[in-house]
N, C-alpha and C. Protein backbone atom coordinates (compact mmCIF):
# COMPACT_ATOMS: atom_id res chain seq x y z
N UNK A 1 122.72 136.97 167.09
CA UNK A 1 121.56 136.13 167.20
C UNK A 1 121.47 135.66 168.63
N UNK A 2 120.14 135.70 168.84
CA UNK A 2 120.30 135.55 170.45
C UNK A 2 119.36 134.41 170.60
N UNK A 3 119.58 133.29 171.55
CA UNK A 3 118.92 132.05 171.72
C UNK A 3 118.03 131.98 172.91
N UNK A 4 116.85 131.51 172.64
CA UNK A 4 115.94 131.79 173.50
C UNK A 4 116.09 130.38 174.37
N UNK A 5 116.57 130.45 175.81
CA UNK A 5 116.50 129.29 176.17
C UNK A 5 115.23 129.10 177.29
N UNK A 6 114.92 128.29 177.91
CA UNK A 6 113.85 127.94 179.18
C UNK A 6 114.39 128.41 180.32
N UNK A 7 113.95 127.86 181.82
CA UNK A 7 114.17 128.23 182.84
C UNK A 7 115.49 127.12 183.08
N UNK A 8 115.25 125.64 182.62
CA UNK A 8 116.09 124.48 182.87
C UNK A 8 117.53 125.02 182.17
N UNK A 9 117.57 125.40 181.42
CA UNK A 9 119.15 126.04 180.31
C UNK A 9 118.90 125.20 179.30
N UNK A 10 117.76 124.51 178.44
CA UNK A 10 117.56 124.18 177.21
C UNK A 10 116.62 125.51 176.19
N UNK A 11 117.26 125.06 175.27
CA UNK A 11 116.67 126.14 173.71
C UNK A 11 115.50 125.82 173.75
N UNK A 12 114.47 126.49 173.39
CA UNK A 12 112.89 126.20 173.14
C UNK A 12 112.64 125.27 171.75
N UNK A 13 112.41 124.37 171.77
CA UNK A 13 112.23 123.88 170.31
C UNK A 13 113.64 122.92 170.08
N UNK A 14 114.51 122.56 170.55
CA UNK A 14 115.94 121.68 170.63
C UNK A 14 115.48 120.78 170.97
N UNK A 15 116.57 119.66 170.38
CA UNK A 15 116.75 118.84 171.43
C UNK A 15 118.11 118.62 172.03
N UNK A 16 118.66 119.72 171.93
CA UNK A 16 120.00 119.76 172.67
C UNK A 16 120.36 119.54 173.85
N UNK A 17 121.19 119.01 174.78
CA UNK A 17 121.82 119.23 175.98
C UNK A 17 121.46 120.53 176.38
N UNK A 18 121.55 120.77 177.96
CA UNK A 18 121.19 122.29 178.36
C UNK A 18 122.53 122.58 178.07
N UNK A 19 122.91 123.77 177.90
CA UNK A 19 123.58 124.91 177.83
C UNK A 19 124.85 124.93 178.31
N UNK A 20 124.31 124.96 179.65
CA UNK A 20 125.51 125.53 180.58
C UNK A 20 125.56 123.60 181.55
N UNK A 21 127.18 124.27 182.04
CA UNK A 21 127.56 123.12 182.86
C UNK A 21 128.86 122.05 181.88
N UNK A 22 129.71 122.64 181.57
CA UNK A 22 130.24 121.40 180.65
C UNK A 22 131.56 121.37 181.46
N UNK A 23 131.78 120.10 181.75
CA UNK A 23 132.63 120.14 182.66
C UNK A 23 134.02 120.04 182.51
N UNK A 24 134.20 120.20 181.09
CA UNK A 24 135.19 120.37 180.31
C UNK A 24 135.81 120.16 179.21
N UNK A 25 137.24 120.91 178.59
CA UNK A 25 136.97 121.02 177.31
C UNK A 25 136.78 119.82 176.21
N UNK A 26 137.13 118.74 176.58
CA UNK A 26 136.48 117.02 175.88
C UNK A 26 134.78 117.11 175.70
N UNK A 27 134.72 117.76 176.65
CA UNK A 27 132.63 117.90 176.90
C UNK A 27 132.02 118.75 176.20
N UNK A 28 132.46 119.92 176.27
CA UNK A 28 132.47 120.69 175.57
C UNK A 28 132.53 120.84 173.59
N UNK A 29 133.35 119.82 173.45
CA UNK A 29 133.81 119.41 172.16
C UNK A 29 132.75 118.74 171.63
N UNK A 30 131.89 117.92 172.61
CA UNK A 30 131.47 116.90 171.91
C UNK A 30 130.03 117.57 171.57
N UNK A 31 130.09 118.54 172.99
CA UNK A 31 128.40 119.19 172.59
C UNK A 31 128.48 119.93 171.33
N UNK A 32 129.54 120.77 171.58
CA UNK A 32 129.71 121.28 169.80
C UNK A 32 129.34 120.70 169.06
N UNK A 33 129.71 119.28 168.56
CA UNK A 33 130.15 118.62 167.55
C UNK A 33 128.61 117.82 167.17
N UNK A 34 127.94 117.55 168.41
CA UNK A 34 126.65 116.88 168.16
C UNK A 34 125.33 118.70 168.15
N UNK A 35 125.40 119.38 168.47
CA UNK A 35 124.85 120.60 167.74
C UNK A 35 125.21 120.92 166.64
N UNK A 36 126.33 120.80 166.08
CA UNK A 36 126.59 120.69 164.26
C UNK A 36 125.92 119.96 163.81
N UNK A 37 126.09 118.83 164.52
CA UNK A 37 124.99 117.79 163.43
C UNK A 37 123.85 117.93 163.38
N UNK A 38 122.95 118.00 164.59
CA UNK A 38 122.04 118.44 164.58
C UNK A 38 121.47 120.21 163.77
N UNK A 39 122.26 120.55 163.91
CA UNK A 39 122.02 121.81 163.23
C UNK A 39 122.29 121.66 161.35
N UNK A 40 122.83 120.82 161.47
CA UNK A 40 123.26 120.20 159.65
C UNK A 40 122.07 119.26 159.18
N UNK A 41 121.43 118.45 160.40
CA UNK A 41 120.34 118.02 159.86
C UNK A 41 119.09 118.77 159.74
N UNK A 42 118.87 120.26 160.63
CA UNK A 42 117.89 120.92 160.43
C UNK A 42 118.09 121.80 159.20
N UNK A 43 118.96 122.01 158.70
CA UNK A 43 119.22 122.71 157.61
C UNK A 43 119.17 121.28 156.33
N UNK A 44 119.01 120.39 156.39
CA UNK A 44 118.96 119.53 155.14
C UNK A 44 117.13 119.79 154.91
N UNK A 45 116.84 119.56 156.01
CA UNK A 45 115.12 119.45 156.12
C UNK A 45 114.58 120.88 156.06
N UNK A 46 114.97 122.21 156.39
CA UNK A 46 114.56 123.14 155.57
C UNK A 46 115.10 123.05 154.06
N UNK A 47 116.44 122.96 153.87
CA UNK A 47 116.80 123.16 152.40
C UNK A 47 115.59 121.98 151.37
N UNK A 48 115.36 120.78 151.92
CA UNK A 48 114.37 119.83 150.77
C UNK A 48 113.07 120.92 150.51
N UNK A 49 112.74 121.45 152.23
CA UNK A 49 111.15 122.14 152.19
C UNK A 49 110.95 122.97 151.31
N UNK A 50 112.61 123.75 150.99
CA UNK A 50 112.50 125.27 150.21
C UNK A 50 112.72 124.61 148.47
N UNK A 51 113.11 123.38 148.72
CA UNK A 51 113.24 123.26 147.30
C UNK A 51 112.36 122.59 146.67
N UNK A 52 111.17 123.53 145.95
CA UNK A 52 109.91 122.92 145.44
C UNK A 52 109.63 122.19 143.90
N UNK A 53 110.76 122.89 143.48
CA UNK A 53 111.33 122.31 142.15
C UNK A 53 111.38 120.98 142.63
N UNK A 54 112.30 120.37 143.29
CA UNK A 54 112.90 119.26 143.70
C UNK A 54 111.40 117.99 143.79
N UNK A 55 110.68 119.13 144.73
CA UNK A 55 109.55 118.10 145.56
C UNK A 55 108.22 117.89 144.50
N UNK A 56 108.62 118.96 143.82
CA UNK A 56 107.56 118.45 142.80
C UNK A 56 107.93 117.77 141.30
N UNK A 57 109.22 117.26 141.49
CA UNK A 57 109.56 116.30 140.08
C UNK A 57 109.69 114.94 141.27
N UNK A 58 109.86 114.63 142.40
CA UNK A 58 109.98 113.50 142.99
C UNK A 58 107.95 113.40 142.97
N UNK A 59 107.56 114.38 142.98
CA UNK A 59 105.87 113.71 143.34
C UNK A 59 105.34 113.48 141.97
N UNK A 60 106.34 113.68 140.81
CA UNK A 60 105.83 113.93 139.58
C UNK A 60 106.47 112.38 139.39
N UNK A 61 107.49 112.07 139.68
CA UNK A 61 107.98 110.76 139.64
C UNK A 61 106.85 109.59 140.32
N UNK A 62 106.84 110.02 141.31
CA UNK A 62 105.70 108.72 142.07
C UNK A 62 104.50 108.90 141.52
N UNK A 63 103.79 109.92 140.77
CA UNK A 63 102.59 109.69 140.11
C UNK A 63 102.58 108.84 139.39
N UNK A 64 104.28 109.25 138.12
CA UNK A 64 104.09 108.16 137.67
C UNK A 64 104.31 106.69 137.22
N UNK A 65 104.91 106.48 138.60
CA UNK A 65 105.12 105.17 139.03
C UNK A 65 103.63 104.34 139.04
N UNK A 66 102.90 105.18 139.83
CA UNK A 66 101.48 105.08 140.09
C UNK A 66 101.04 104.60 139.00
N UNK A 67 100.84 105.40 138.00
CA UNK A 67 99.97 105.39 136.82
C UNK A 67 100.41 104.47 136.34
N UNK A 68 101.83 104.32 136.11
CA UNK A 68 102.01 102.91 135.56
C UNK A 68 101.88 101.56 135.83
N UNK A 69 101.67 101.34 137.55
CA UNK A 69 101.67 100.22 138.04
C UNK A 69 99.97 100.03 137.66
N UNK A 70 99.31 101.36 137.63
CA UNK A 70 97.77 101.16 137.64
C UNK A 70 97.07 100.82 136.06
N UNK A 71 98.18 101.23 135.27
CA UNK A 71 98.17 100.72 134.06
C UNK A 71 98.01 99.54 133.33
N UNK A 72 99.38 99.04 134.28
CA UNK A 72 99.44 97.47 133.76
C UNK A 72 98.64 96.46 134.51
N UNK A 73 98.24 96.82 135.83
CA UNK A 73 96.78 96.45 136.78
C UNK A 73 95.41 96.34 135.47
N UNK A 74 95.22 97.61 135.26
CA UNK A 74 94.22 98.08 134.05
C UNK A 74 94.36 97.14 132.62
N UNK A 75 95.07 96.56 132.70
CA UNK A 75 95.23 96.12 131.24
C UNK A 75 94.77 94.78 131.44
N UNK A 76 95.51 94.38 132.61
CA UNK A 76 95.35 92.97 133.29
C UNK A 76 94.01 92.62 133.23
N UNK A 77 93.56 93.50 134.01
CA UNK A 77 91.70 93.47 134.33
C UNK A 77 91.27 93.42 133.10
N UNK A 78 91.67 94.25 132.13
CA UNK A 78 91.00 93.86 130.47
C UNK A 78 91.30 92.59 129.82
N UNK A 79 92.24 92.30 129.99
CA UNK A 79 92.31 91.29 129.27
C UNK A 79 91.44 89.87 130.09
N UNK A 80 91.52 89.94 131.34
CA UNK A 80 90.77 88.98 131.98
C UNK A 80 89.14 89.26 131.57
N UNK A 81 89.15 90.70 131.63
CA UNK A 81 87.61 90.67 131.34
C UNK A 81 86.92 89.86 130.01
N UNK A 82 87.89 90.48 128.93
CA UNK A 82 87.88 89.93 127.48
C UNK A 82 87.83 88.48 127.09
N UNK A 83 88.67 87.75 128.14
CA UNK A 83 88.48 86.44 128.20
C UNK A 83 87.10 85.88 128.23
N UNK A 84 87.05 86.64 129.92
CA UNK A 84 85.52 85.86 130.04
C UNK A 84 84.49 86.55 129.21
N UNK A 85 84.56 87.66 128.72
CA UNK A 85 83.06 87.70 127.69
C UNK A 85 83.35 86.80 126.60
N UNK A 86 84.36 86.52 125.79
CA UNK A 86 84.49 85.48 124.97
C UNK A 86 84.03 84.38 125.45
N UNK A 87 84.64 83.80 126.12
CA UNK A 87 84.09 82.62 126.65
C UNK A 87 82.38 82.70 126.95
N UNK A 88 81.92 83.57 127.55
CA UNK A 88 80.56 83.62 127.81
C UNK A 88 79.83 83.75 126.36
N UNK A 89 80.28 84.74 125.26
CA UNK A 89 79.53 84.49 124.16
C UNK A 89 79.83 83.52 123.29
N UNK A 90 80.75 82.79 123.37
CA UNK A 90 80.79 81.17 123.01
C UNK A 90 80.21 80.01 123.39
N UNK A 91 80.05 80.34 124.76
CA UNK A 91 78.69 79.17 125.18
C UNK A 91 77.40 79.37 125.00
N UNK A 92 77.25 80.73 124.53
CA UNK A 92 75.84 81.25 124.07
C UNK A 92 75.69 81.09 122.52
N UNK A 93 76.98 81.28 121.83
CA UNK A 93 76.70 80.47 120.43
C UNK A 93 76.74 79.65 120.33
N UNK A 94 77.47 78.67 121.46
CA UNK A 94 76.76 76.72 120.46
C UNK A 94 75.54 76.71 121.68
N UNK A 95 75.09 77.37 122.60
CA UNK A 95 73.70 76.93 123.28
C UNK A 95 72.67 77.22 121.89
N UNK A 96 72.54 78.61 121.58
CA UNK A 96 71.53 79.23 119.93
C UNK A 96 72.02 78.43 119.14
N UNK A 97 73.11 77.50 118.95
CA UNK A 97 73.00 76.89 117.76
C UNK A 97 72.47 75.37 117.94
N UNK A 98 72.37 74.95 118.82
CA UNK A 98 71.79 73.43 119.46
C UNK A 98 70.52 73.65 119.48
N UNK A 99 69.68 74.79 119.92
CA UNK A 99 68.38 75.27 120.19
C UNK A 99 68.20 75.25 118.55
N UNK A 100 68.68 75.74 117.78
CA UNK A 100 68.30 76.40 116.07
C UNK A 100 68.09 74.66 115.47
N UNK A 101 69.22 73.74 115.84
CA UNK A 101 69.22 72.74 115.25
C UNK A 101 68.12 71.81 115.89
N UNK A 102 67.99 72.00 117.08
CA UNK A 102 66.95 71.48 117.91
C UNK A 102 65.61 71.47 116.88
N UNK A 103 65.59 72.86 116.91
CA UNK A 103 64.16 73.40 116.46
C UNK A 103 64.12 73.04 114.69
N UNK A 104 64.89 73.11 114.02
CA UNK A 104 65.11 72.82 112.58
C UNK A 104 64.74 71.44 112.48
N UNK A 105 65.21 70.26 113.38
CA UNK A 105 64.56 68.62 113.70
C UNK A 105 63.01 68.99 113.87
N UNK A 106 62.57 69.46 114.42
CA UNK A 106 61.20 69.20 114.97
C UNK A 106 60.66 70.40 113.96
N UNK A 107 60.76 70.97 113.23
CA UNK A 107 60.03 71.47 112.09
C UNK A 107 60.36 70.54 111.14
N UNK A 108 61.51 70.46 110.53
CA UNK A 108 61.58 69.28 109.55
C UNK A 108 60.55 67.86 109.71
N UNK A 109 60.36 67.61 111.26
CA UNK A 109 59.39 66.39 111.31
C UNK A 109 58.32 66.93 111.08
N UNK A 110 57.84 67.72 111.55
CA UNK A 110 56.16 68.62 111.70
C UNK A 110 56.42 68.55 110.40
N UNK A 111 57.40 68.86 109.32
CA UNK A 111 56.60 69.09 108.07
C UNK A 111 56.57 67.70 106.80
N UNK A 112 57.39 66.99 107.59
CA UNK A 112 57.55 65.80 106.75
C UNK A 112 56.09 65.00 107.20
N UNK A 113 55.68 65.14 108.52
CA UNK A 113 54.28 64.63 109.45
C UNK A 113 53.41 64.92 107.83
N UNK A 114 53.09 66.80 108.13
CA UNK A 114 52.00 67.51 107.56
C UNK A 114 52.23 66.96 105.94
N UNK A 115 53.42 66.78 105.18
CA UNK A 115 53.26 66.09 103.91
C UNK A 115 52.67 65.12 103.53
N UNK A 116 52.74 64.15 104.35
CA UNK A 116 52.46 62.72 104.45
C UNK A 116 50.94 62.64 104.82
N UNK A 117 50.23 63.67 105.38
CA UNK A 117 48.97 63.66 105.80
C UNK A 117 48.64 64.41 104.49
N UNK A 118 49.12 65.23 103.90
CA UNK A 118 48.51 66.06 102.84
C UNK A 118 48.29 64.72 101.44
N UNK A 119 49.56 64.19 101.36
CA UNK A 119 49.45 62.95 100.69
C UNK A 119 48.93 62.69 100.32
N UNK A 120 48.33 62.01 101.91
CA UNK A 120 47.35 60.99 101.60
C UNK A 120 45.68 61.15 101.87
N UNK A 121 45.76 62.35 102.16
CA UNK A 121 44.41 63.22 101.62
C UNK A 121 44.30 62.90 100.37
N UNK A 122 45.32 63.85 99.67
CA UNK A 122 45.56 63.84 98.08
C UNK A 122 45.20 62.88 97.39
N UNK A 123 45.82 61.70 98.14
CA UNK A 123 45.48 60.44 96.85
C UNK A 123 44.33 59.84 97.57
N UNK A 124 43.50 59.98 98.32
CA UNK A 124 42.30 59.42 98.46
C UNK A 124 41.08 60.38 97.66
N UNK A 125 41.62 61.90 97.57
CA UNK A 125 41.00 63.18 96.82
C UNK A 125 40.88 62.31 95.85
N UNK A 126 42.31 61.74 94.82
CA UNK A 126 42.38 61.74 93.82
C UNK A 126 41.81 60.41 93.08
N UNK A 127 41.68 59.55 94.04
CA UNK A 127 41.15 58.21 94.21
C UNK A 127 39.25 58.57 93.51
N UNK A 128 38.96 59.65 94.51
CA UNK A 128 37.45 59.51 94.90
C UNK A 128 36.92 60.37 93.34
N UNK A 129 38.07 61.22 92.91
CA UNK A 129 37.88 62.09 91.55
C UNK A 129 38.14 61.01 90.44
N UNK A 130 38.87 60.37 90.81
CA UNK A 130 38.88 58.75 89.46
C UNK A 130 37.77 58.32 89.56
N UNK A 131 37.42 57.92 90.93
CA UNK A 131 36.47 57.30 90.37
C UNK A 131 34.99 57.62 90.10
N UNK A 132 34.97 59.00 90.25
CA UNK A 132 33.63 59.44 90.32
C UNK A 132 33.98 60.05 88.52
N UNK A 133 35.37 60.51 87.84
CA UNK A 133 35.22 60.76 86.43
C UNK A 133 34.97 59.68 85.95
N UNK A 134 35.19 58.09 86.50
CA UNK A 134 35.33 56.97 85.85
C UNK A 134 33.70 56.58 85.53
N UNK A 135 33.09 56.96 86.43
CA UNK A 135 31.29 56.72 86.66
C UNK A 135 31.02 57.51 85.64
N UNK A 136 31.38 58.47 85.61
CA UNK A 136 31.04 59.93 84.78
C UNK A 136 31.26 60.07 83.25
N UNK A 137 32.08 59.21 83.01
CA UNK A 137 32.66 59.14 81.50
C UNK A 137 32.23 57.51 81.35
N UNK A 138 32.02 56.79 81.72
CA UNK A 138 31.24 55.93 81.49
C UNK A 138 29.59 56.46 81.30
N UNK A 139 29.09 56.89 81.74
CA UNK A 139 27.97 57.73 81.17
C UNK A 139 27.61 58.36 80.47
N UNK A 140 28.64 59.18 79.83
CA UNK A 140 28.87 59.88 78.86
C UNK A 140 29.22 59.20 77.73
N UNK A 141 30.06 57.95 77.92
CA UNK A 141 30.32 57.03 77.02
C UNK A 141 29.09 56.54 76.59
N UNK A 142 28.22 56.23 77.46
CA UNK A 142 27.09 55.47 77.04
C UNK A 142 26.33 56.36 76.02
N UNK A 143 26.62 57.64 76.58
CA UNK A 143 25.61 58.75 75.77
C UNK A 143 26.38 59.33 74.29
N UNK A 144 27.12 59.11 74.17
CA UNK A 144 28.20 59.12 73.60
C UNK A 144 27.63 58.40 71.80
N UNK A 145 27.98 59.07 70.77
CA UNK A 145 27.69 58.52 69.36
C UNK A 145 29.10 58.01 69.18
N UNK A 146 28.47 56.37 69.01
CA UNK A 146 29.55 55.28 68.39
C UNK A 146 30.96 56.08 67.84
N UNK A 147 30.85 56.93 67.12
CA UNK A 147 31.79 57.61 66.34
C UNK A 147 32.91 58.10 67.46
N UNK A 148 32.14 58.68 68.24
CA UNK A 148 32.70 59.56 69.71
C UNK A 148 33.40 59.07 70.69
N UNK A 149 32.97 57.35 70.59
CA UNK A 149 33.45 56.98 72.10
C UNK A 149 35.21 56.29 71.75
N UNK A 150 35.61 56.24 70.84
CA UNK A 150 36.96 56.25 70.71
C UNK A 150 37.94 57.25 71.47
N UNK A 151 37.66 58.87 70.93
CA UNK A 151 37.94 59.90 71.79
C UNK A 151 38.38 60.13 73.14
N UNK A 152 36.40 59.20 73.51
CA UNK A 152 36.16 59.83 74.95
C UNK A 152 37.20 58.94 76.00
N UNK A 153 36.90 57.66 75.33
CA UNK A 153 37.80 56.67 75.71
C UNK A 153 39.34 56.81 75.84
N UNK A 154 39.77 57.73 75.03
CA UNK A 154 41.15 58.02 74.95
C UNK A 154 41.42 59.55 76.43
N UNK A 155 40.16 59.80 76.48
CA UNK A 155 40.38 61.23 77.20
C UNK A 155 40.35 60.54 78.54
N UNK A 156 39.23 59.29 78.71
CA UNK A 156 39.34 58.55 80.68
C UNK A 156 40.80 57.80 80.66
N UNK A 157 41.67 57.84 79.49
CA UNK A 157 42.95 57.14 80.01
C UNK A 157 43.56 58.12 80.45
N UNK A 158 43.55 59.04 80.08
CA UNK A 158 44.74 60.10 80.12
C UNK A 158 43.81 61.62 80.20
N UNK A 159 43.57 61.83 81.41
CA UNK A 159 42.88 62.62 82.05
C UNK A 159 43.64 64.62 82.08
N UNK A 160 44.77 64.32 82.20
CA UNK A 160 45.71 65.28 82.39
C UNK A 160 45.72 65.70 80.56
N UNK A 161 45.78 64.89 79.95
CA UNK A 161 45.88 65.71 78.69
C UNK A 161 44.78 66.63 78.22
N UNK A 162 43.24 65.69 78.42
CA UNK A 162 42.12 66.01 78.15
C UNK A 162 41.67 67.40 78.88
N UNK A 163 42.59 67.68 80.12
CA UNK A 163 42.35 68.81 80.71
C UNK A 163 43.63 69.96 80.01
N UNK A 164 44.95 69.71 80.00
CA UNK A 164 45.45 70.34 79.14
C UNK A 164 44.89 71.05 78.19
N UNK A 165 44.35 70.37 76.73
CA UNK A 165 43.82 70.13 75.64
C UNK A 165 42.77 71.36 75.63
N UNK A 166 41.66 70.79 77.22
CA UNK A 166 40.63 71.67 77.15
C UNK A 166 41.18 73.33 77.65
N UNK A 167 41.70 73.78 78.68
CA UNK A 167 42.75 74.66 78.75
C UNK A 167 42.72 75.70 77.79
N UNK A 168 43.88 74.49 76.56
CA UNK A 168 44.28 75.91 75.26
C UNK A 168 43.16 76.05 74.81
N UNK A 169 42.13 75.13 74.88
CA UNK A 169 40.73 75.80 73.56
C UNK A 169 40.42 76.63 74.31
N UNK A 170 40.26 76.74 76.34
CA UNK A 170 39.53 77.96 76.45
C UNK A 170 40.20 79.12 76.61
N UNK A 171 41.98 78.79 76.46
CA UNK A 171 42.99 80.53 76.07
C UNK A 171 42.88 80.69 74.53
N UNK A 172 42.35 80.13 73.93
CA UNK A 172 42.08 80.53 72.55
C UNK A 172 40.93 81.20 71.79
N UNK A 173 39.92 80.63 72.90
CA UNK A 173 38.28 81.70 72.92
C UNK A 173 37.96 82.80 73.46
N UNK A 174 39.25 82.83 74.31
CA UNK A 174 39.67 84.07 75.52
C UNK A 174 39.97 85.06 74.60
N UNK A 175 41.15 84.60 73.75
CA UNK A 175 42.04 85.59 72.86
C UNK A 175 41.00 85.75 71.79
N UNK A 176 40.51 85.04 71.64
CA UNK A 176 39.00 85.72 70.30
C UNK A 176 38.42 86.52 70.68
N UNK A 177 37.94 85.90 72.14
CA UNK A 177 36.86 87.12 72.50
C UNK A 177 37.40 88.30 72.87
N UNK A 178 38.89 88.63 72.73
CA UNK A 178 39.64 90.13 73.37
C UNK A 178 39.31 90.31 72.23
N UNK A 179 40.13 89.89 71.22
CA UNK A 179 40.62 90.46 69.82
C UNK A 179 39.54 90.96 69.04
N UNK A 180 37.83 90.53 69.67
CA UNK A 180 36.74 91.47 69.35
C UNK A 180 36.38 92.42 69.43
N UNK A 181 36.50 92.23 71.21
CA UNK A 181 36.36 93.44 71.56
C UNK A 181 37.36 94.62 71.67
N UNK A 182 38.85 94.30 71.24
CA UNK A 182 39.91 95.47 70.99
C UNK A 182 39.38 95.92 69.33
N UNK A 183 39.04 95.06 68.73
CA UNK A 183 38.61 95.79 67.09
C UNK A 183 37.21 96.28 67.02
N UNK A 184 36.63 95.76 67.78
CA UNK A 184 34.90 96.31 67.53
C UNK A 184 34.24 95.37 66.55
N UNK A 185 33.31 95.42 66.90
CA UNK A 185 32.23 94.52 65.73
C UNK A 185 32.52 94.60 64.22
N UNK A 186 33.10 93.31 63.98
CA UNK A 186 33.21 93.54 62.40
C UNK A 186 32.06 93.35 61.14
């Protein structure tokens, strides 16, 4: 094997001492001894290069070091995330539920308002229908045969029956007049 040296007496590519000149055998010894090493360390650094087996279970190792540190990073971030959407859709369910109850008060009033006005419509309705049946059956009373006005008299106390009363007689003239016309003229 033959060594390619420069013009100075160093190897191309070394970093060795030049060559020549050793001024004796102690000097000599030592250049030896530090070109072994050096030559033991260039052979460690080809032997890792050639060994790809090697370099690819150490890069297989730091991936997954990687993956795992990025893992438990990843989980971290979830669970923080998870927090805050909880938290965010918890202040959005008692905000919709303050708004619901909000709004449930102010319909409950609007409709307790609108009752109380219907009311008292109602009983002025019902006021103005007393007293206009009261005019009305007093007239009728008057027109009324002695015999009759006991009745009629019993019908201006109790108004609700007299309408009852009248009611079944007219689901009972109803059901006559079907039951004619399902049989035909008898």
């Amino acid at each position: 094997m033959t060594d390619a040296t420069s013009g100075d007496g160093t190897r191309a590519g070394s970093t060795a001492q030049p060559v020549g000149g050793a001024k004796g055998p102690d000097e000599l010894r030592q250049q030896i001894e530090q070109t072994r090493s050096q030559l033991g360390d260039t052979v460690e650094e080809l032997a890792g290069k050639a060994d790809v087996k090697g370099r690819a279970k150490a890069r297989a190792a730091d991936l997954r070091d990687k993956a795992g540190a990025m893992t438990v990073q990843l989980r971290s971030s979830a669970a923080q995330a998870g927090h805050a959407v909880q938290g965010k859709a918890s202040r959005a369910g008692h905000a919709v539920q303050d708004r619901a109850g909000q709004a449930g008060h102010t319909v409950q009033d609007k409709a307790g308002q609108a009752g109380h006005a219907v009311q008292d419509k109602a009983g002025q309705a019902g006021h103005t229908v007393q007293d206009k049946a009261g005019r009305a059956g007093h007239t009728v009373e008057r027109r009324v045969p002695q015999r009759a006005r006991g009745a009629v008299r019993a019908g201006l106390g109790h108004p609700r029956a007299v309408l009852v009363a009248g009611a079944a007689a007219g689901a009972v003239v109803a059901a006559g007049v079907l039951r004619r016309r399902h049989r035909g003229p008898c």
